[in-house]
PDB file of N, CA and C in Angstrom:
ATOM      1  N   UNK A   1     -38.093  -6.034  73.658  1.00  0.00           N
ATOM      2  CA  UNK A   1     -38.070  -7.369  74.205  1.00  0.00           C
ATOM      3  C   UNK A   1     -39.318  -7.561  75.059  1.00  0.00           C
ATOM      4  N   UNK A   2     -40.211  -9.163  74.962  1.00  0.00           N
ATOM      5  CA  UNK A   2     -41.347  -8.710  75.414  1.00  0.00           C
ATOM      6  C   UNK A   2     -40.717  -9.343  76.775  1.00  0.00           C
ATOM      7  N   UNK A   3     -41.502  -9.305  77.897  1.00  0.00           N
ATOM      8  CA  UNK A   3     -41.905 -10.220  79.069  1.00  0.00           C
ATOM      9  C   UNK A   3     -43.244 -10.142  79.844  1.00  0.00           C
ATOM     10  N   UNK A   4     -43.041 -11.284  80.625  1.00  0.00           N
ATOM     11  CA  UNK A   4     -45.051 -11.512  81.100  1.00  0.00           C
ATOM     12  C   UNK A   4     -44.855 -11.111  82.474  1.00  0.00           C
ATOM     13  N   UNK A   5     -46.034 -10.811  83.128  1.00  0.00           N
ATOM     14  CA  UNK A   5     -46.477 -10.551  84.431  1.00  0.00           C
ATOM     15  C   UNK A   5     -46.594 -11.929  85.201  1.00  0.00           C
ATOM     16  N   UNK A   6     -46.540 -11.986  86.207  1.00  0.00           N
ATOM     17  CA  UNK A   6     -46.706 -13.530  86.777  1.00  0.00           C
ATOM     18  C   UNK A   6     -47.911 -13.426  87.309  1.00  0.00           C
ATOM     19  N   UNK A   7     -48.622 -14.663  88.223  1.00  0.00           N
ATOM     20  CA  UNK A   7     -49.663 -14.259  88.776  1.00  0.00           C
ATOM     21  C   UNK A   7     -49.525 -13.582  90.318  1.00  0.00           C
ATOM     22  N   UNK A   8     -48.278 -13.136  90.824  1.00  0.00           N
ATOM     23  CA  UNK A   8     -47.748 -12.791  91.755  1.00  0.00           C
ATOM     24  C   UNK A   8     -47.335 -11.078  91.470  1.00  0.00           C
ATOM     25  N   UNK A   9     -48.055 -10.778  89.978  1.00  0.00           N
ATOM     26  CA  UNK A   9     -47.831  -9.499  89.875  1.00  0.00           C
ATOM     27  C   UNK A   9     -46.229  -8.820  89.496  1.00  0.00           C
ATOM     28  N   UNK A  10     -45.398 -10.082  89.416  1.00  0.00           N
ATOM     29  CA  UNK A  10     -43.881  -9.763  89.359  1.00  0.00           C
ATOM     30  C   UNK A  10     -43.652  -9.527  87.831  1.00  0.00           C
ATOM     31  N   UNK A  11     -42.705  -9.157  87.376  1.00  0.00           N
ATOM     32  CA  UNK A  11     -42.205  -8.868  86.037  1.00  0.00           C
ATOM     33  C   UNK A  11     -40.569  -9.449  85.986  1.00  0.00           C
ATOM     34  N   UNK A  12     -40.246 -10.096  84.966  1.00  0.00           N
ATOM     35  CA  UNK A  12     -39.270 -10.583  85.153  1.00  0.00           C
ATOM     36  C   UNK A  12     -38.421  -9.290  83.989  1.00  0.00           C
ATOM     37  N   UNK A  13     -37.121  -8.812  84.476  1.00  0.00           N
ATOM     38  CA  UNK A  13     -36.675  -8.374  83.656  1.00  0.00           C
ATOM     39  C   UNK A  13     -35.401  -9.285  82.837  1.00  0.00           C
ATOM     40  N   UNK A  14     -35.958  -9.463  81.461  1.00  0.00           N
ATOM     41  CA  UNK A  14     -34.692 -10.512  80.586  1.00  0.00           C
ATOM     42  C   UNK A  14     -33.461 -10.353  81.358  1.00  0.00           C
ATOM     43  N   UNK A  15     -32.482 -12.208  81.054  1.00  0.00           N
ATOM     44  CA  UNK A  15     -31.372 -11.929  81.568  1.00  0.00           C
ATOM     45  C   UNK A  15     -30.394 -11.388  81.113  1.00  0.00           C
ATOM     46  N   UNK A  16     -30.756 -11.051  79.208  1.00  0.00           N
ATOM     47  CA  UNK A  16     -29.995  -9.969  78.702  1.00  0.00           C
ATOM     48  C   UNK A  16     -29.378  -9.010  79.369  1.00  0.00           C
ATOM     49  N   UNK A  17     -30.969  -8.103  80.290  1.00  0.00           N
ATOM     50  CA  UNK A  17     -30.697  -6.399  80.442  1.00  0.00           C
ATOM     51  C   UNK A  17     -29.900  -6.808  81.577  1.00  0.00           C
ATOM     52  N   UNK A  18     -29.598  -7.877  82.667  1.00  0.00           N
ATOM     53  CA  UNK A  18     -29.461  -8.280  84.357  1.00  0.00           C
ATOM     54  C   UNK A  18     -27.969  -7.792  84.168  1.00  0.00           C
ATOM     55  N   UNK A  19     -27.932  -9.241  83.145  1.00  0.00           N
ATOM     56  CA  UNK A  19     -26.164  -9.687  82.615  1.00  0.00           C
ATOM     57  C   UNK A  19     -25.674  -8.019  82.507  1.00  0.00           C
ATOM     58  N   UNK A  20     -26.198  -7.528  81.339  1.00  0.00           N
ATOM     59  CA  UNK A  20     -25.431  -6.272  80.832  1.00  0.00           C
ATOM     60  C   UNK A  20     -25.247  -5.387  81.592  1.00  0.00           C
ATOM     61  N   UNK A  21     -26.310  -4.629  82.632  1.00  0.00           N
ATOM     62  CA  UNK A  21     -26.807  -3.751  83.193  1.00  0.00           C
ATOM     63  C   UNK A  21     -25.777  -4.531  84.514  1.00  0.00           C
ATOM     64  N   UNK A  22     -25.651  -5.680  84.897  1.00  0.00           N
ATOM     65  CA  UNK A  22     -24.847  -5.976  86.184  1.00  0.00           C
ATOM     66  C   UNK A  22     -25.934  -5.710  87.448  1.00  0.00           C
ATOM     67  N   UNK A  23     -27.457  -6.562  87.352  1.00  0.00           N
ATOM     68  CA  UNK A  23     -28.550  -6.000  87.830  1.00  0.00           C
ATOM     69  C   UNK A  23     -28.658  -7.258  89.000  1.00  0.00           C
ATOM     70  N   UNK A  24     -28.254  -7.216  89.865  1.00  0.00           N
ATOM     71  CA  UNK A  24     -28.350  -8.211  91.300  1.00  0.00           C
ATOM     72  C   UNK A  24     -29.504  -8.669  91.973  1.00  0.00           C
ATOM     73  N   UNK A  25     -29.506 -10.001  92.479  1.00  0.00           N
ATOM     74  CA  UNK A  25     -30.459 -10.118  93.221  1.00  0.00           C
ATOM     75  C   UNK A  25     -31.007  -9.327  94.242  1.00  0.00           C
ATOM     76  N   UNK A  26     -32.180  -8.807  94.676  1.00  0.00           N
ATOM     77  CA  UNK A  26     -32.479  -7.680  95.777  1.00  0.00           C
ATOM     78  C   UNK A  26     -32.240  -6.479  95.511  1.00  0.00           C
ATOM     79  N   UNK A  27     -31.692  -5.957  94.220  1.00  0.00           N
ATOM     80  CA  UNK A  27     -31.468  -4.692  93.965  1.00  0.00           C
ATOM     81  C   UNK A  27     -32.841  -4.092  93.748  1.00  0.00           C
ATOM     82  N   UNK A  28     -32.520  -2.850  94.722  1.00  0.00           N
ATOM     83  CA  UNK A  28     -34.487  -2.096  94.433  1.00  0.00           C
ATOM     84  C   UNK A  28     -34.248  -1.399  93.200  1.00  0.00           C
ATOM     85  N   UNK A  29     -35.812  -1.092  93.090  1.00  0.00           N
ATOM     86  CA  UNK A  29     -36.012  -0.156  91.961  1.00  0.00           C
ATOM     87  C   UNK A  29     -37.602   0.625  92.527  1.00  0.00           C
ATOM     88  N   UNK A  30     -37.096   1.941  91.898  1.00  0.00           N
ATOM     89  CA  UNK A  30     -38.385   3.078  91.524  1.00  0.00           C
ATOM     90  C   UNK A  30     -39.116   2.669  90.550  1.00  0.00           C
ATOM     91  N   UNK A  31     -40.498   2.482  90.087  1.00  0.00           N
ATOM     92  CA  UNK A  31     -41.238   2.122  89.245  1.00  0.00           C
ATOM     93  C   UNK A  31     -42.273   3.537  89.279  1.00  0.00           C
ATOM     94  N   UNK A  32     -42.169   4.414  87.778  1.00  0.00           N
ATOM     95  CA  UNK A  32     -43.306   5.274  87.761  1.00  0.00           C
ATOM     96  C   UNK A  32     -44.381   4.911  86.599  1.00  0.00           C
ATOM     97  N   UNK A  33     -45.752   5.540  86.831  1.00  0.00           N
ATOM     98  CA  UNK A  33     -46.491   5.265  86.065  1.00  0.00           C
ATOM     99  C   UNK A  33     -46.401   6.780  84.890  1.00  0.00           C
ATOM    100  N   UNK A  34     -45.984   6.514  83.698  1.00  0.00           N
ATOM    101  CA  UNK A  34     -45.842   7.902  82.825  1.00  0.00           C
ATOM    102  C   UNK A  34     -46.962   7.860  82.070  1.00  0.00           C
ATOM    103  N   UNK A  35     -47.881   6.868  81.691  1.00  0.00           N
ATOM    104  CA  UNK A  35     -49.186   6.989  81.203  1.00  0.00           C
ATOM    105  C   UNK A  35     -49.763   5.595  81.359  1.00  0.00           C
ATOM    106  N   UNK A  36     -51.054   5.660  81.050  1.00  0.00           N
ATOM    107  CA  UNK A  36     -51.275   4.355  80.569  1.00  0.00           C
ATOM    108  C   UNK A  36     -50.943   3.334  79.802  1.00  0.00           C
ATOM    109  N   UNK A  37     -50.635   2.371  80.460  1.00  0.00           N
ATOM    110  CA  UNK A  37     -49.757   1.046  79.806  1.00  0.00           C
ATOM    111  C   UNK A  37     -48.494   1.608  79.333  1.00  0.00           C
ATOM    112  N   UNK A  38     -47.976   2.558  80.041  1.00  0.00           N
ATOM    113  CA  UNK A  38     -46.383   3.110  79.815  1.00  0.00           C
ATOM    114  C   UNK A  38     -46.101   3.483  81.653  1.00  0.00           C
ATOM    115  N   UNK A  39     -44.762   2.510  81.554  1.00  0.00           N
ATOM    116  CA  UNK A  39     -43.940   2.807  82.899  1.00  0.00           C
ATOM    117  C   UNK A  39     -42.708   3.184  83.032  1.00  0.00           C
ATOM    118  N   UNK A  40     -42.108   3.886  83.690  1.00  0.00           N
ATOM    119  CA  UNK A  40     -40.746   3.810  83.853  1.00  0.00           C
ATOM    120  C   UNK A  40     -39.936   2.920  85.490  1.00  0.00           C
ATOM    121  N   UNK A  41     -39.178   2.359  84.976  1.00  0.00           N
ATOM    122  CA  UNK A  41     -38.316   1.609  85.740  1.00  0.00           C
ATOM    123  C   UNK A  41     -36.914   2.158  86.303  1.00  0.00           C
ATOM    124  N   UNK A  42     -36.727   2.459  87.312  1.00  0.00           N
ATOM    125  CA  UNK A  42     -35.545   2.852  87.788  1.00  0.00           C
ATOM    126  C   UNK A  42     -34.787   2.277  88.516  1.00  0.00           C
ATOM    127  N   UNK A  43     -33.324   1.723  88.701  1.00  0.00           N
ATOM    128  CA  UNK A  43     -32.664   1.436  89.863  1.00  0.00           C
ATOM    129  C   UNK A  43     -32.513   2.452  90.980  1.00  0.00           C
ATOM    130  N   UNK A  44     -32.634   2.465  91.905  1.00  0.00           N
ATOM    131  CA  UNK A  44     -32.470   3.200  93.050  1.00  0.00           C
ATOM    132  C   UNK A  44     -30.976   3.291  93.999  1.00  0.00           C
ATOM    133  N   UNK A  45     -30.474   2.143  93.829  1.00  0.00           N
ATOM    134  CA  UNK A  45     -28.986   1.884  94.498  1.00  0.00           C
ATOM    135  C   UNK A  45     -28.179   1.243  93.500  1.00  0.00           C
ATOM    136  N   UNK A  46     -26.930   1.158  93.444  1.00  0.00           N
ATOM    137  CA  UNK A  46     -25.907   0.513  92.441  1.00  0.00           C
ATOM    138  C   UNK A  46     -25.553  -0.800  93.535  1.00  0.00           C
ATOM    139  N   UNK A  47     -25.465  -1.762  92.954  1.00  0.00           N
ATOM    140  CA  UNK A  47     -24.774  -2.695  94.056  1.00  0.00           C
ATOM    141  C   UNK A  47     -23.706  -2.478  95.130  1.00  0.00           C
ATOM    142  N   UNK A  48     -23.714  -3.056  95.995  1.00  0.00           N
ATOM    143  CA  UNK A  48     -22.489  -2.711  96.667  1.00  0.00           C
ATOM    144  C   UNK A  48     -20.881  -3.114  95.933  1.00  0.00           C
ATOM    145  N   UNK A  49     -20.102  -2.152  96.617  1.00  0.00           N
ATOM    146  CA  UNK A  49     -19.101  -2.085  96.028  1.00  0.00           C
ATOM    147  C   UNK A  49     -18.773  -2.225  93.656  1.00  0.00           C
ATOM    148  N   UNK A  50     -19.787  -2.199  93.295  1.00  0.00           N
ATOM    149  CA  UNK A  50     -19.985  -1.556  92.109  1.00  0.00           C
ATOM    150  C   UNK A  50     -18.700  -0.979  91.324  1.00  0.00           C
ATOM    151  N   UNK A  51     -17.988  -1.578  90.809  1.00  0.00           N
ATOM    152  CA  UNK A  51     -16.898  -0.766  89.788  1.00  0.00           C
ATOM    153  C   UNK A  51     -15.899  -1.383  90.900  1.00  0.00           C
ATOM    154  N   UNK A  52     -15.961  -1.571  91.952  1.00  0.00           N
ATOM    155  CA  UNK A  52     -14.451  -1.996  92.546  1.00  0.00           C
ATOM    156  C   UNK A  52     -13.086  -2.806  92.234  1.00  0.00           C
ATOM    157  N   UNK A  53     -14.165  -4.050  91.289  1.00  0.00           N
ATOM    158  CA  UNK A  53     -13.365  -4.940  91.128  1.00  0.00           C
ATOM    159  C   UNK A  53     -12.360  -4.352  89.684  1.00  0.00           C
ATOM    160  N   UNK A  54     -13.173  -3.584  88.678  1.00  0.00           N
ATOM    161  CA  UNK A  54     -12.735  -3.297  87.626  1.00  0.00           C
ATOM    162  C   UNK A  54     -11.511  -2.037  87.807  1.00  0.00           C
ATOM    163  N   UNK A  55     -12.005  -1.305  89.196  1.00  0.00           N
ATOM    164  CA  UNK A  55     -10.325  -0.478  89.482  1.00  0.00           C
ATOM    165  C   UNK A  55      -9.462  -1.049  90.050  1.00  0.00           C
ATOM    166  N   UNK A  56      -9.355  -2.506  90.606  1.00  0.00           N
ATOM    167  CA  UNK A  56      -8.343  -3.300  90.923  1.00  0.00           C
ATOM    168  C   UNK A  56      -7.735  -3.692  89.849  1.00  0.00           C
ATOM    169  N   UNK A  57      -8.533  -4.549  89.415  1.00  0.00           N
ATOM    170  CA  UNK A  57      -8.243  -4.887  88.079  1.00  0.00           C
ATOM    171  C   UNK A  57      -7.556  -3.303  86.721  1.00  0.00           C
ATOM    172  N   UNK A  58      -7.550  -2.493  87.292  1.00  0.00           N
ATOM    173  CA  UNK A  58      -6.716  -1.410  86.541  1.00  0.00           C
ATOM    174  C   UNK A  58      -5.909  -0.920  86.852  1.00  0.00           C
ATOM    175  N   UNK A  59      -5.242  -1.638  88.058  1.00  0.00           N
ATOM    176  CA  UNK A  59      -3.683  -1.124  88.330  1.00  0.00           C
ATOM    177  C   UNK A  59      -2.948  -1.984  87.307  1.00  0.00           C
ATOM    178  N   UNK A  60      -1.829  -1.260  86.832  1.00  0.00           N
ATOM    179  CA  UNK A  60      -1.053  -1.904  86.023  1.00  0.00           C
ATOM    180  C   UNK A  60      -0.033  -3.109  86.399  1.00  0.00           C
ATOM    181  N   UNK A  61       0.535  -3.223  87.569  1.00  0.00           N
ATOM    182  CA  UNK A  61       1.193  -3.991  87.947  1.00  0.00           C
ATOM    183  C   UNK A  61       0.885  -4.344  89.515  1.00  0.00           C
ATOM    184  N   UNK A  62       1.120  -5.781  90.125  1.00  0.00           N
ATOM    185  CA  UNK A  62       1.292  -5.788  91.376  1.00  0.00           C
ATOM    186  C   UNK A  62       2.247  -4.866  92.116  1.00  0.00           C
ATOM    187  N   UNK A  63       1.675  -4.532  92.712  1.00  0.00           N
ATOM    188  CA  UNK A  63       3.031  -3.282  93.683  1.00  0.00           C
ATOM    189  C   UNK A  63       2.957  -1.674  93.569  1.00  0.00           C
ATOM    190  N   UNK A  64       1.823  -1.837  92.572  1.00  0.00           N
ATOM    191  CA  UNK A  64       1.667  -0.411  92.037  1.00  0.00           C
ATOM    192  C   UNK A  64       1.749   0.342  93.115  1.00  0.00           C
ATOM    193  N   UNK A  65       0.469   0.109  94.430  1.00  0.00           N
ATOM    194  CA  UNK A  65       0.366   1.516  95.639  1.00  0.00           C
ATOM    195  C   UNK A  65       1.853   0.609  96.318  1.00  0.00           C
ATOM    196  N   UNK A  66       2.497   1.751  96.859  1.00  0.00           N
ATOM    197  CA  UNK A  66       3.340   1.235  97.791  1.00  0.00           C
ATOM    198  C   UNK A  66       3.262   2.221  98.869  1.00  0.00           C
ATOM    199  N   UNK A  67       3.644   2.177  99.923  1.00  0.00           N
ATOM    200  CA  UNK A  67       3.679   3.136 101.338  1.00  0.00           C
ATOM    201  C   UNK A  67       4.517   3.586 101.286  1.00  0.00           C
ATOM    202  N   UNK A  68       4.236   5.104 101.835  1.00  0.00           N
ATOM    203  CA  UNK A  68       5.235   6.529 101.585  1.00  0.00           C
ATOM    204  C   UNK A  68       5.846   6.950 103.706  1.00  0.00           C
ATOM    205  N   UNK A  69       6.647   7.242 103.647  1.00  0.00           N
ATOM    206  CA  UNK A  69       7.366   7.683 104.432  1.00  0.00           C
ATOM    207  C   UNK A  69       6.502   8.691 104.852  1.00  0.00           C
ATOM    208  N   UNK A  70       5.537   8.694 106.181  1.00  0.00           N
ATOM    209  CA  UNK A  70       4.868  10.039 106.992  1.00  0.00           C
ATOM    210  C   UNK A  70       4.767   9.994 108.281  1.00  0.00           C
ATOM    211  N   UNK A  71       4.648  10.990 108.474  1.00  0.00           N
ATOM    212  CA  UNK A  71       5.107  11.341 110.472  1.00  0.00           C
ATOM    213  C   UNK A  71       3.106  10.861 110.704  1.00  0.00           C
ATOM    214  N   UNK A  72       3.751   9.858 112.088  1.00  0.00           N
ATOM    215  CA  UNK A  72       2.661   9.302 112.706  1.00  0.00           C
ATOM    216  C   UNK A  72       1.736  10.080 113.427  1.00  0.00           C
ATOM    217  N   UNK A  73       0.297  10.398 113.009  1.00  0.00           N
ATOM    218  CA  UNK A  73      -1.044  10.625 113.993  1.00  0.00           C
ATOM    219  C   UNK A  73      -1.371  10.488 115.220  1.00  0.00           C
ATOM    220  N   UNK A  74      -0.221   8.953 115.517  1.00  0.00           N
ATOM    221  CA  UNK A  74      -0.577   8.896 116.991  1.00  0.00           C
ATOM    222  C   UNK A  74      -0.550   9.874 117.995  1.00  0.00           C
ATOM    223  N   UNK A  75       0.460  10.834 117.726  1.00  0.00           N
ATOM    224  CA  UNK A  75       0.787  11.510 118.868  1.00  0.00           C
ATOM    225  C   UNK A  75       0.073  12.781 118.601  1.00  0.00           C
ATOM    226  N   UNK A  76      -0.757  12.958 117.842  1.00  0.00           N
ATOM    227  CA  UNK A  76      -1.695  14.450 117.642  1.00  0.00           C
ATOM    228  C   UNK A  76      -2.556  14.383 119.537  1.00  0.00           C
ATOM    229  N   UNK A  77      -3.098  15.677 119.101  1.00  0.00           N
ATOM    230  CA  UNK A  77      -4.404  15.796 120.170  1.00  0.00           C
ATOM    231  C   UNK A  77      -5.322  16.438 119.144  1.00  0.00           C
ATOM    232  N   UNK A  78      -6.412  16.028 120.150  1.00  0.00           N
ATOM    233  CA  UNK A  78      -7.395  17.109 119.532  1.00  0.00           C
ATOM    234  C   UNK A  78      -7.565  18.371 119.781  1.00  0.00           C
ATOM    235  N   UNK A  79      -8.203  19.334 119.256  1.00  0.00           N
ATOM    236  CA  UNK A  79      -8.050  21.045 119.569  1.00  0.00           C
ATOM    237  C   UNK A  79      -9.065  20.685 120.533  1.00  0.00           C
ATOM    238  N   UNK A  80      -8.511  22.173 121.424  1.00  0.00           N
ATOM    239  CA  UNK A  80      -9.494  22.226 122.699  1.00  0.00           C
ATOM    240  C   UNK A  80     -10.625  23.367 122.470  1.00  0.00           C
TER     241      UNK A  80
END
């Protein structure tokens, strides 16, 4: 897939790879030079919270976690 350089030196990456890839506004990237007129492009961070919505979305039913019966923390200490 081709794309152009701007005169600001920017590269737009298609909204194909954004969409698919799930590639956000402000998300950095590593850029290496592997030869001439060959680069590699890297993301550096995954968005925040990344995959979250899709393990919500994979509980099977509302109610799934429910709260378990456990003796309260409050009353710990800390070791001396």
């Amino acid at each position: 897939m081709k794309t152009t350089i701007s005169s600001k030196g920017q590269i737009v990456i298609p909204a194909e790879f954004r969409k698919k890839d799930k590639i956000e506004t402000g998300q950095a990237f590593d850029i290496d030079r592997v030869d001439r007129g060959e680069y590699r492009l890297l993301a550096t961070d995954p968005p925040k919270n990344q995959g979250l919505v899709d393990t919500l979305l994979s509980c099977p039913v509302k109610g799934w976690f429910v709260p378990i019966d456990s003796e309260s923390t409050d009353t710990l200490e800390a070791p001396s």
